[in-house]
PDB file of N, CA and C in Angstrom:
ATOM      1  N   UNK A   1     -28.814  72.010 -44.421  1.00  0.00           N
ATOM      2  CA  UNK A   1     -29.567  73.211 -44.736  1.00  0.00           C
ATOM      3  C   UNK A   1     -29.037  73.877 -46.021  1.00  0.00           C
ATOM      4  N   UNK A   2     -27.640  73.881 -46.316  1.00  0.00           N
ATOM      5  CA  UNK A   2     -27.354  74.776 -47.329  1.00  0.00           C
ATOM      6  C   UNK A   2     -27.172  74.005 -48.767  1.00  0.00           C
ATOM      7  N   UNK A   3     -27.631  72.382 -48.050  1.00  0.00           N
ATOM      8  CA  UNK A   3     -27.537  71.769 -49.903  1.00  0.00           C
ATOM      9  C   UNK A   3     -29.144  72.063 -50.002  1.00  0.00           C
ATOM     10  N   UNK A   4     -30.265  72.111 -49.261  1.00  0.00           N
ATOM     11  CA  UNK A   4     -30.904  72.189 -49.710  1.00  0.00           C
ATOM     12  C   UNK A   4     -31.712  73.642 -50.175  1.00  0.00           C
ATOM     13  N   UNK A   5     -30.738  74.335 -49.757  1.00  0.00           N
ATOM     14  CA  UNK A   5     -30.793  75.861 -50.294  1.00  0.00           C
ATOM     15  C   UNK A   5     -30.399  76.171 -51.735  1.00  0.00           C
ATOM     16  N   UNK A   6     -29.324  75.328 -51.937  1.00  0.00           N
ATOM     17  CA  UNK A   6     -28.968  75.015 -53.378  1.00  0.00           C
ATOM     18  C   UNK A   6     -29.669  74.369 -54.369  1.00  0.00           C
ATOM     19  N   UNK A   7     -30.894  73.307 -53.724  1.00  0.00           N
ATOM     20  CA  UNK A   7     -31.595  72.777 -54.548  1.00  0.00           C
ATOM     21  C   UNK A   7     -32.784  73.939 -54.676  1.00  0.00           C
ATOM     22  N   UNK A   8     -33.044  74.375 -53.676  1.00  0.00           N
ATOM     23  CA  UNK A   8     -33.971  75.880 -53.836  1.00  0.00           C
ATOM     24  C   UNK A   8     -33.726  76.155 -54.965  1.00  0.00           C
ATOM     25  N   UNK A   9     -32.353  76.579 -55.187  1.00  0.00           N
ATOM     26  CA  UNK A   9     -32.070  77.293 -56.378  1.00  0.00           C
ATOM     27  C   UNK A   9     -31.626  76.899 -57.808  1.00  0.00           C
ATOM     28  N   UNK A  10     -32.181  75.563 -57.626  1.00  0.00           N
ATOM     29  CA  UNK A  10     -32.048  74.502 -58.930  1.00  0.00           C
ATOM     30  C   UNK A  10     -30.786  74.468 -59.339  1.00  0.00           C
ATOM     31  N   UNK A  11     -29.814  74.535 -58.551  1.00  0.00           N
ATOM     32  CA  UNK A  11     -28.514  74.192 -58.676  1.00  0.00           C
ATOM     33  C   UNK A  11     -28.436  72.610 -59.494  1.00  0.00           C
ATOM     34  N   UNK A  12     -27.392  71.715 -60.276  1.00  0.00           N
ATOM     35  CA  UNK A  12     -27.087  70.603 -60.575  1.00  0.00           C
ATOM     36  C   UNK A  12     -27.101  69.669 -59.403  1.00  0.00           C
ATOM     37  N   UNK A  13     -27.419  68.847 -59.819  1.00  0.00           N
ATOM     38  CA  UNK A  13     -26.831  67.402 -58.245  1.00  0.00           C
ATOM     39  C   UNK A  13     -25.730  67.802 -58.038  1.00  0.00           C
ATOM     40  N   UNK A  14     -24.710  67.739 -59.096  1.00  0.00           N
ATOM     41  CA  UNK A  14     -23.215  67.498 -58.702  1.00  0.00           C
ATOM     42  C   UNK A  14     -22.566  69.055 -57.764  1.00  0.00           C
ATOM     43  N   UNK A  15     -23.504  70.325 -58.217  1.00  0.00           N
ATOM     44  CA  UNK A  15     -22.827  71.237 -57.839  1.00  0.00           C
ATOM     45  C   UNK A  15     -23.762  71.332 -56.235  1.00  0.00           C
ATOM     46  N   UNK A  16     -25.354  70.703 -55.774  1.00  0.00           N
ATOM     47  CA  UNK A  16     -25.742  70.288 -54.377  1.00  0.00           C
ATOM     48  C   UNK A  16     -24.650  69.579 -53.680  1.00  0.00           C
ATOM     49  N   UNK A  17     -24.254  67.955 -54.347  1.00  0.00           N
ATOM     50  CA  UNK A  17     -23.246  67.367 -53.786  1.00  0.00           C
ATOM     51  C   UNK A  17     -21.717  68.172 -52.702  1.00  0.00           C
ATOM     52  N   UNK A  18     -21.435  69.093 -54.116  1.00  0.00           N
ATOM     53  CA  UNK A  18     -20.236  68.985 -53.645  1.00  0.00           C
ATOM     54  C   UNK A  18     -20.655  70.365 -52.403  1.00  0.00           C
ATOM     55  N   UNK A  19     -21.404  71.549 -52.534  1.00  0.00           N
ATOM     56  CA  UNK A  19     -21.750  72.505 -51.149  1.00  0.00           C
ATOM     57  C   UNK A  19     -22.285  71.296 -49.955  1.00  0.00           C
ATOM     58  N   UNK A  20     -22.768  70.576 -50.138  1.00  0.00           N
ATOM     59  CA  UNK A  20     -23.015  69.749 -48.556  1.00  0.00           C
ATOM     60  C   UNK A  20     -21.781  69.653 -48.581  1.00  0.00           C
ATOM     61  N   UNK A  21     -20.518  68.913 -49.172  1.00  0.00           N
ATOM     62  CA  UNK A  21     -19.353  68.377 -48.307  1.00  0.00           C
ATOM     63  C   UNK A  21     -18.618  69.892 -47.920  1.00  0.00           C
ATOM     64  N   UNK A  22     -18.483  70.972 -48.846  1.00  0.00           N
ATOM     65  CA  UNK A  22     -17.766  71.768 -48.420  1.00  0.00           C
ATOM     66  C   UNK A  22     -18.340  72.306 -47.380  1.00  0.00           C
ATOM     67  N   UNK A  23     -19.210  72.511 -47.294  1.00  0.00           N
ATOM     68  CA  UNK A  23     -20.187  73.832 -46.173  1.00  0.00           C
ATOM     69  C   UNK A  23     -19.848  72.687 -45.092  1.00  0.00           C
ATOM     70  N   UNK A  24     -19.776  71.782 -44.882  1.00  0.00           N
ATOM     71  CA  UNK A  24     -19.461  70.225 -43.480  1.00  0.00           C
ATOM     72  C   UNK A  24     -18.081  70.798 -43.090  1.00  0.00           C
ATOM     73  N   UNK A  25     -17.227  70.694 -44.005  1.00  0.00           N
ATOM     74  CA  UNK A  25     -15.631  70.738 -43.878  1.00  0.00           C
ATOM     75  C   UNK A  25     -15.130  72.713 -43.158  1.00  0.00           C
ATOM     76  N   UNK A  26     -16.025  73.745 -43.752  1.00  0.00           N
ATOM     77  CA  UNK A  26     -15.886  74.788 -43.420  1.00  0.00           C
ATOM     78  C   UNK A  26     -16.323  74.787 -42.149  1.00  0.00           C
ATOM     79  N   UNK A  27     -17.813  73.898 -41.777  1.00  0.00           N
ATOM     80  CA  UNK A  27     -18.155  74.465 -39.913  1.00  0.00           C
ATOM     81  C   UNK A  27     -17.228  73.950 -39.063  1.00  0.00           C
ATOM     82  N   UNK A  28     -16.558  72.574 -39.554  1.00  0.00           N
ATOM     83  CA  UNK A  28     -15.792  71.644 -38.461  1.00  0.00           C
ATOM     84  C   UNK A  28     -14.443  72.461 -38.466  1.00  0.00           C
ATOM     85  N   UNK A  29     -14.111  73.723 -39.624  1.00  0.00           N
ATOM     86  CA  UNK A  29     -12.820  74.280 -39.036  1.00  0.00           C
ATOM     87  C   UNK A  29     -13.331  75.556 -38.213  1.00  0.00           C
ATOM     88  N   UNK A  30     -14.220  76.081 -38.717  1.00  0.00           N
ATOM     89  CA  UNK A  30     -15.406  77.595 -38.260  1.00  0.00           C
ATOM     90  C   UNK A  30     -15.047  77.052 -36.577  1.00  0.00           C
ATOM     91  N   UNK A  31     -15.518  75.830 -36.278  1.00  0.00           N
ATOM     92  CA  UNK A  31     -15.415  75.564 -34.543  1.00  0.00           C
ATOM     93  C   UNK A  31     -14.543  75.841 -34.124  1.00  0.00           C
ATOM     94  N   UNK A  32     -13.771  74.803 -34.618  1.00  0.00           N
ATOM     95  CA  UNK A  32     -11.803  74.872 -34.170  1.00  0.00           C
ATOM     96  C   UNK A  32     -11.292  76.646 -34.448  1.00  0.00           C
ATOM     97  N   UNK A  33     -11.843  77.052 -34.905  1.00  0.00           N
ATOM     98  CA  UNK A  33     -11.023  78.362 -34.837  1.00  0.00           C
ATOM     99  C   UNK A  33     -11.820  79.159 -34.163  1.00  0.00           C
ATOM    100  N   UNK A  34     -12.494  79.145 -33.412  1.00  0.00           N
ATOM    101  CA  UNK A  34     -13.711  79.808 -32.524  1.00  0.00           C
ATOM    102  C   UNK A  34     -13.271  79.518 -30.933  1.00  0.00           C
ATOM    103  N   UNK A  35     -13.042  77.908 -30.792  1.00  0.00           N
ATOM    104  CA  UNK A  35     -12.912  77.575 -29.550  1.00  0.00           C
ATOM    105  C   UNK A  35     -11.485  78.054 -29.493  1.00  0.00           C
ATOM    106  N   UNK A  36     -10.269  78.150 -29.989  1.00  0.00           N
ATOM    107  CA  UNK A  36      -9.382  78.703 -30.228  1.00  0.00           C
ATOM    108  C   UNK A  36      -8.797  79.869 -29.918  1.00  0.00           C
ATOM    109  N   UNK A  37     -10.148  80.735 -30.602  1.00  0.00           N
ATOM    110  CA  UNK A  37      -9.503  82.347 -30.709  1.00  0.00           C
ATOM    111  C   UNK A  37     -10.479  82.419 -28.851  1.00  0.00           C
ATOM    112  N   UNK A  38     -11.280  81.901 -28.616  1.00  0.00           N
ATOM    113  CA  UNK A  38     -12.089  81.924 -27.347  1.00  0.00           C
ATOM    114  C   UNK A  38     -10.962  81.966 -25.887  1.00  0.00           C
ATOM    115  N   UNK A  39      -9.918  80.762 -26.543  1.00  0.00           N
ATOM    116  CA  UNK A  39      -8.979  80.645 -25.540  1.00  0.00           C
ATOM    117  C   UNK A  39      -9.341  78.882 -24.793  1.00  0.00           C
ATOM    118  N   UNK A  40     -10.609  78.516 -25.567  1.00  0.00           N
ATOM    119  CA  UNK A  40     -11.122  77.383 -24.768  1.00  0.00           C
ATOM    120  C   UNK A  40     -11.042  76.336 -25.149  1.00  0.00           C
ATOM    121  N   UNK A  41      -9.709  75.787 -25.870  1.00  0.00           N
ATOM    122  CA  UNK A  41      -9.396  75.103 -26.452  1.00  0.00           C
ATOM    123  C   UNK A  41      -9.914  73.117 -26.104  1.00  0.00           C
ATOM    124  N   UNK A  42      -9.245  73.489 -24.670  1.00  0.00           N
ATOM    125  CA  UNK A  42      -9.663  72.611 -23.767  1.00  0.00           C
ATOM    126  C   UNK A  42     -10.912  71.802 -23.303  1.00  0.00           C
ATOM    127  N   UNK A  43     -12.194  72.931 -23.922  1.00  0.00           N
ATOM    128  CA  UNK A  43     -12.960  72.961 -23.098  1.00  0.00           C
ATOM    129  C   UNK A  43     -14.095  72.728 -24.263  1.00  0.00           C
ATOM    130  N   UNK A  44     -14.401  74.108 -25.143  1.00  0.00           N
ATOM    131  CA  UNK A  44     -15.077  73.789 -26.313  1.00  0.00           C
ATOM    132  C   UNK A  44     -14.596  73.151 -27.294  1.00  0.00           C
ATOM    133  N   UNK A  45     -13.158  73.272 -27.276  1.00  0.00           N
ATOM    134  CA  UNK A  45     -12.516  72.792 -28.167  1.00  0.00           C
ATOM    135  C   UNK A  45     -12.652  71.355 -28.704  1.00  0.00           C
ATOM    136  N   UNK A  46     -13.590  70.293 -27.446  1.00  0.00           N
ATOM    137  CA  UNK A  46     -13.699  69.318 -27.372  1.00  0.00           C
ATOM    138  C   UNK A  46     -14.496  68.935 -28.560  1.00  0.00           C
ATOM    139  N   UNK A  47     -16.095  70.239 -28.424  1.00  0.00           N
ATOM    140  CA  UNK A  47     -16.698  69.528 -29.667  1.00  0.00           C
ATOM    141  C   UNK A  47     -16.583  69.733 -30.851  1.00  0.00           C
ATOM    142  N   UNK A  48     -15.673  70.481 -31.055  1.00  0.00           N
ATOM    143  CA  UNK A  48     -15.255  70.992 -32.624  1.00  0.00           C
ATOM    144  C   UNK A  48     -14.310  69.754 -33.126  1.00  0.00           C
ATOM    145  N   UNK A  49     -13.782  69.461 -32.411  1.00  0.00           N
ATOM    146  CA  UNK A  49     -12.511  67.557 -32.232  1.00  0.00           C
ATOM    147  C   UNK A  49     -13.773  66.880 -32.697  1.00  0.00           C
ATOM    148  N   UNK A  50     -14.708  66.618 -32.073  1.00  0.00           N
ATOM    149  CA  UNK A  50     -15.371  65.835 -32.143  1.00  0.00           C
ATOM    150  C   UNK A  50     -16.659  65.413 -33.414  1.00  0.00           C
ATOM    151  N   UNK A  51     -17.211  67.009 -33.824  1.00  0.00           N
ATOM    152  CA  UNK A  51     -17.649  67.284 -35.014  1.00  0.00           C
ATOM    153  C   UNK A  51     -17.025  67.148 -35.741  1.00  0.00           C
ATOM    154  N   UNK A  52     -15.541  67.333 -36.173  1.00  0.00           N
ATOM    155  CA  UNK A  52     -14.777  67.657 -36.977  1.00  0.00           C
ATOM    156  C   UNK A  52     -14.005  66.066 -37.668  1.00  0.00           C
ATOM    157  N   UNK A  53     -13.957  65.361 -36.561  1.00  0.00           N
ATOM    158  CA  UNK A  53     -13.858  63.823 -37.340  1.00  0.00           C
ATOM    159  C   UNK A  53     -15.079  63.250 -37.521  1.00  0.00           C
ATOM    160  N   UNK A  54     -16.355  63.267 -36.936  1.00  0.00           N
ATOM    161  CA  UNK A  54     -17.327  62.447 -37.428  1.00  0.00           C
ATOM    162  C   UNK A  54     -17.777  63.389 -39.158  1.00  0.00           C
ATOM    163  N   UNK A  55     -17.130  64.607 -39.344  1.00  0.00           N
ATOM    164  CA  UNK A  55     -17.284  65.027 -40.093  1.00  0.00           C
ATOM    165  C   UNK A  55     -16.651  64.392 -41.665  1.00  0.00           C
ATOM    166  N   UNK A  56     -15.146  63.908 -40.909  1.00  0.00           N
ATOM    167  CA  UNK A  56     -14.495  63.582 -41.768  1.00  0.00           C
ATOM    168  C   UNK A  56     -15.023  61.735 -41.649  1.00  0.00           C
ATOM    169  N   UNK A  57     -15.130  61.271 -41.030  1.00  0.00           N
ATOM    170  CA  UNK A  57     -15.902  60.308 -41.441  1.00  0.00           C
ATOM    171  C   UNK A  57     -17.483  60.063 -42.176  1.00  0.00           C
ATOM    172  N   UNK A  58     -17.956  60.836 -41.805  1.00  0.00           N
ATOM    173  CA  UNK A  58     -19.740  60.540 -42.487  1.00  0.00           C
ATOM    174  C   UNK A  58     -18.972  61.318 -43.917  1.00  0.00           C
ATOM    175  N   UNK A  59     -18.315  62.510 -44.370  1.00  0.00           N
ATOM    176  CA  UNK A  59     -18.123  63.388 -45.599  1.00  0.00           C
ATOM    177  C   UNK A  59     -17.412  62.006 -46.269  1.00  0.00           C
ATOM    178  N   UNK A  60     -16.172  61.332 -46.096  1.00  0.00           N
ATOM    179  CA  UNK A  60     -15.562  60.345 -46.212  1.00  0.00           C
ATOM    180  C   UNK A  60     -17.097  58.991 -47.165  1.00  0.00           C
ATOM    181  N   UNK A  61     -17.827  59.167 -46.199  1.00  0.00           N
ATOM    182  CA  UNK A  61     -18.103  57.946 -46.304  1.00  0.00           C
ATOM    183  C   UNK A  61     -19.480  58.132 -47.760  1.00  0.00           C
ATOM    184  N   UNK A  62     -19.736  59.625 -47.503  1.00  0.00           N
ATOM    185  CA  UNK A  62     -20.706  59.799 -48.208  1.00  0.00           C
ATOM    186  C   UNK A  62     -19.987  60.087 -49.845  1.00  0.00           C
ATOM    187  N   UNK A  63     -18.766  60.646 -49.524  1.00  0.00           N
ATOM    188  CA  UNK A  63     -18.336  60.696 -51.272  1.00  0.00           C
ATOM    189  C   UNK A  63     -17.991  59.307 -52.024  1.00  0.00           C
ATOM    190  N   UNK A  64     -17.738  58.320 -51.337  1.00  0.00           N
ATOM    191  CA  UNK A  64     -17.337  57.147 -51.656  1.00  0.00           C
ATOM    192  C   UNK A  64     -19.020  56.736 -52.261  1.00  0.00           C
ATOM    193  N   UNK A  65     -20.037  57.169 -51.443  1.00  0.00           N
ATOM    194  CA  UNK A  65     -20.892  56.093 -51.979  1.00  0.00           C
ATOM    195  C   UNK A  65     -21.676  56.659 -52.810  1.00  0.00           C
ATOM    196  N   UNK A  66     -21.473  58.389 -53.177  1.00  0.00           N
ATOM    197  CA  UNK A  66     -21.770  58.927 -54.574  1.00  0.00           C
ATOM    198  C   UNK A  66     -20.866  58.442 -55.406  1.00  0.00           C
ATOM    199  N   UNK A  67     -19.653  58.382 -55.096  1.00  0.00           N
ATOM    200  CA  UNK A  67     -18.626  57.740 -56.401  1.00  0.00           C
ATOM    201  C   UNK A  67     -19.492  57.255 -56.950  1.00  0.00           C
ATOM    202  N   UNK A  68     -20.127  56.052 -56.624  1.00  0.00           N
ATOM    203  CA  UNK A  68     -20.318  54.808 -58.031  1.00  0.00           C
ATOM    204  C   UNK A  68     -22.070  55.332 -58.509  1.00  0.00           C
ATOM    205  N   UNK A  69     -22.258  56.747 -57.997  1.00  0.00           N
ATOM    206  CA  UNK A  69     -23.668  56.947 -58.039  1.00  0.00           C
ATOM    207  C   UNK A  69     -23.691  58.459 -58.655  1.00  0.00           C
ATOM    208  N   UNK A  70     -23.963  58.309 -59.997  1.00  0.00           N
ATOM    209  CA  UNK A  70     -23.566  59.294 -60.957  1.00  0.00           C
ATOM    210  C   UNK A  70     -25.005  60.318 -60.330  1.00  0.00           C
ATOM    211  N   UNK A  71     -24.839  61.787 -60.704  1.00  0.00           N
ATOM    212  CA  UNK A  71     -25.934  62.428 -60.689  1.00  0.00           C
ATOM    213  C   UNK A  71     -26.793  62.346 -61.676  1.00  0.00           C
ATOM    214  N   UNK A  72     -28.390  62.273 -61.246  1.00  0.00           N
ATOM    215  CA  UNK A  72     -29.437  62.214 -61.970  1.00  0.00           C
ATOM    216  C   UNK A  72     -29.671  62.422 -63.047  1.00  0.00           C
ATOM    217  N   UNK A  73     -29.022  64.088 -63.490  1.00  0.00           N
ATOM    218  CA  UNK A  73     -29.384  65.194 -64.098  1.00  0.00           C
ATOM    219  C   UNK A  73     -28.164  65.000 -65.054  1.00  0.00           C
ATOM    220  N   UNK A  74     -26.819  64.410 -64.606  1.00  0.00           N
ATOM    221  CA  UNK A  74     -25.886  64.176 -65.480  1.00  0.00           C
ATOM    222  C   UNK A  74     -26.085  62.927 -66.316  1.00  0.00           C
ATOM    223  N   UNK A  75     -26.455  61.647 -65.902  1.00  0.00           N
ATOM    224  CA  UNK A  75     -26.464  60.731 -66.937  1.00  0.00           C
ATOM    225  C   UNK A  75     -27.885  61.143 -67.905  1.00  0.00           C
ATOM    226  N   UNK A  76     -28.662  61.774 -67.113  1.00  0.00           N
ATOM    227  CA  UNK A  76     -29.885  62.394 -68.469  1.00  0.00           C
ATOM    228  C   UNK A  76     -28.859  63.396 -69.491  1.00  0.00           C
ATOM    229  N   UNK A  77     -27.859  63.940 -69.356  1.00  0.00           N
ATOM    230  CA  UNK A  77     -26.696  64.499 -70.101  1.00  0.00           C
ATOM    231  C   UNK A  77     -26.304  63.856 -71.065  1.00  0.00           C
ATOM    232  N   UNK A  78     -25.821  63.237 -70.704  1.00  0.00           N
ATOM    233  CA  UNK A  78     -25.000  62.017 -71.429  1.00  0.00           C
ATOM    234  C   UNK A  78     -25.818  61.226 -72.267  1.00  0.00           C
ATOM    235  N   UNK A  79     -27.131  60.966 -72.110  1.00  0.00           N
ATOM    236  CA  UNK A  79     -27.925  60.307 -72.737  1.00  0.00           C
ATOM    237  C   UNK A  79     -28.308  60.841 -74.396  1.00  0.00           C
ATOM    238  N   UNK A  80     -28.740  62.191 -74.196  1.00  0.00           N
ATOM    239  CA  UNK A  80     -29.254  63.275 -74.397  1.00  0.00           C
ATOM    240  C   UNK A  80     -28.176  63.538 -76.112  1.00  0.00           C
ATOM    241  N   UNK A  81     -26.867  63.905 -75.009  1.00  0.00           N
ATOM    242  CA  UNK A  81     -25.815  64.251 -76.340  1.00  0.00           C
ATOM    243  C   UNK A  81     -25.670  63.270 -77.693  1.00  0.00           C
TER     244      UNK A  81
END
């Protein structure tokens, strides 16, 4: 939702890119410190564990496969100069 709030706002690829991974990395701690301060560590705590590595795996997996995949708007940059 919030990369594509950024494209709303004609943000760059690279600066969409990088709010999807951060805004991912902020909810999976937002949980853990919720189930936490809740006391329910045990309990909710489970799915914030659980969001919180598939987080770090899909975020993981998705910067690797922008690596070799320049933004749109940047190699029209580069072209350009």
């Amino acid at each position: 939702m919030v990369n594509w709030s950024a494209r709303l706002f004609r943000f760059p690829e690279r600066d969409c890119r990088t709010i999807a991974l951060e805004a991912g990395m902020q909810n999976a701690r937002l949980a853990s410190a919720l189930a936490r301060g809740m006391g329910k560590i045990a309990t909710v705590g489970l799915a914030s564990v659980i969001f919180g590595t598939m987080m770090n795996v899909t975020g993981s997996s998705l910067a690797s496969w922008w690596h070799n995949r320049p933004p749109k708007d940047e190699s029209f940059e580069k072209k350009v100069s």
